[in-house]
Protein backbone atom coordinates (compact mmCIF):
# COMPACT_ATOMS: atom_id res chain seq x y z
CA UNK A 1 12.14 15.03 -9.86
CA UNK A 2 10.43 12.36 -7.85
CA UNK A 3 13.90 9.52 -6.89
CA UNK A 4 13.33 6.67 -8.15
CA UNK A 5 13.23 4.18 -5.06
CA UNK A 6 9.83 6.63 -4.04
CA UNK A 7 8.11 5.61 -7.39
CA UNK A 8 8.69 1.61 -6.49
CA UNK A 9 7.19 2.37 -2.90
CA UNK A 10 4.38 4.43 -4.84
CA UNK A 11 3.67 1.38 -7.43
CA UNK A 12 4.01 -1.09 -4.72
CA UNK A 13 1.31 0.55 -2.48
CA UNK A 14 -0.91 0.41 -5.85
CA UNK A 15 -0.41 -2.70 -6.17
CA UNK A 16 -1.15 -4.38 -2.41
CA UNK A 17 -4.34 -1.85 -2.60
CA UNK A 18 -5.40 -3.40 -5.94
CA UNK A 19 -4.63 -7.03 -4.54
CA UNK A 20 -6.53 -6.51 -1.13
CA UNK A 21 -9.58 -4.48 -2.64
CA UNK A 22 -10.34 -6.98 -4.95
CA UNK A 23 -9.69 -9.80 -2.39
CA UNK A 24 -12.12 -8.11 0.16
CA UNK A 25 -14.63 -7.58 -2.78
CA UNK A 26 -14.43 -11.22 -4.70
CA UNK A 27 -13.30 -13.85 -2.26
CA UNK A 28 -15.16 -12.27 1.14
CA UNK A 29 -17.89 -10.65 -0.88
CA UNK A 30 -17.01 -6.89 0.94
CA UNK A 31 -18.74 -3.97 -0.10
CA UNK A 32 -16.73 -1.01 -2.21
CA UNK A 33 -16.09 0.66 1.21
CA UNK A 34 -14.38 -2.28 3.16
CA UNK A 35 -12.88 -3.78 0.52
CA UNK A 36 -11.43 -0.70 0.34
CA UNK A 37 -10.74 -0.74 4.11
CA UNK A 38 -8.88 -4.14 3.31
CA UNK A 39 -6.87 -2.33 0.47
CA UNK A 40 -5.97 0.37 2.57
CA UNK A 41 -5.24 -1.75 5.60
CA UNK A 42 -2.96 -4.06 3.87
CA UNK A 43 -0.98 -1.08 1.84
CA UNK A 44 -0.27 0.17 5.36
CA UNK A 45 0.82 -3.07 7.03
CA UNK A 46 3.04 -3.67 4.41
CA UNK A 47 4.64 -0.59 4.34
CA UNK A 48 5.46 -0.39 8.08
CA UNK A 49 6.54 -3.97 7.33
CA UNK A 50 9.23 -2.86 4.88
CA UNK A 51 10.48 -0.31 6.97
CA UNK A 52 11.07 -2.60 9.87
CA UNK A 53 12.54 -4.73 7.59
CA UNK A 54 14.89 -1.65 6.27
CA UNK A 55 15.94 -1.28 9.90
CA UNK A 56 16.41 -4.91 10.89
CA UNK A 57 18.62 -6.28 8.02
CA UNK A 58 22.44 -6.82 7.86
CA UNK A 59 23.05 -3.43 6.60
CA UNK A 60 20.04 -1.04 8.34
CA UNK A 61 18.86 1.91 6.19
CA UNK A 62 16.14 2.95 8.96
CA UNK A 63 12.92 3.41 8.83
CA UNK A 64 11.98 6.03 6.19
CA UNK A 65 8.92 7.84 6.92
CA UNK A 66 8.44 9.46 3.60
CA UNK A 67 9.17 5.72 1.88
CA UNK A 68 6.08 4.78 4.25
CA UNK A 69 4.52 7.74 3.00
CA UNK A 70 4.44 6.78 -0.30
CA UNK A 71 3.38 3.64 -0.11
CA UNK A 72 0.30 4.69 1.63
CA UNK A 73 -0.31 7.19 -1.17
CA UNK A 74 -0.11 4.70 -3.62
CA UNK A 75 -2.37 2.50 -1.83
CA UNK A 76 -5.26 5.46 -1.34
CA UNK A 77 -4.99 6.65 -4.20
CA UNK A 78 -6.11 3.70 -5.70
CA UNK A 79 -8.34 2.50 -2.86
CA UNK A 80 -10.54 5.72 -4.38
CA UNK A 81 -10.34 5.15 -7.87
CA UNK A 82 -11.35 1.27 -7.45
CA UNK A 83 -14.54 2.70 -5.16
CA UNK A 84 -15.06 5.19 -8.29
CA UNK A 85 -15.03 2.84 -11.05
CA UNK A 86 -16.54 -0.19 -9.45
């Protein structure tokens, strides 16, 4: 079974993707493939984001690579569906 705090870095990633393709695509008039750049880009940033964050705060978890790792999935997974379907 997949732990739960993996499925909110998942869904999170989906949803920063989503945000930044369609940003790229409606408010700076991208293409499919660099909006999806921006998606991708962002989902990444704000991954390693929350894992500096995880390390930095009053009581430090560290930096998680697989919690970065599925974030990013999230994000590129839907980076490629959006490029499908739009």
């Amino acid at each position: 079974m997949i732990p739960k705090d993996k499925i909110y870095h998942l869904v999170a990633g989906v949803l920063i993707a989503t945000i930044g393709f369609f940003i790229g695509k409606l408010l700076f008039n991208l293409d499919e493939n660099n909006a999806a750049k921006v998606g991708l880009a962002l989902t990444i940033l704000g991954g390693i984001s929350k894992e500096v964050y995880d390390m930095k705060k009053k009581n430090p978890t560290g930096f998680s690579k697989m919690d970065l790792l599925a974030t990013v999935v999230g994000g590129a997974f839907t980076v490629i569906f959006l490029m499908i379907i739009t």
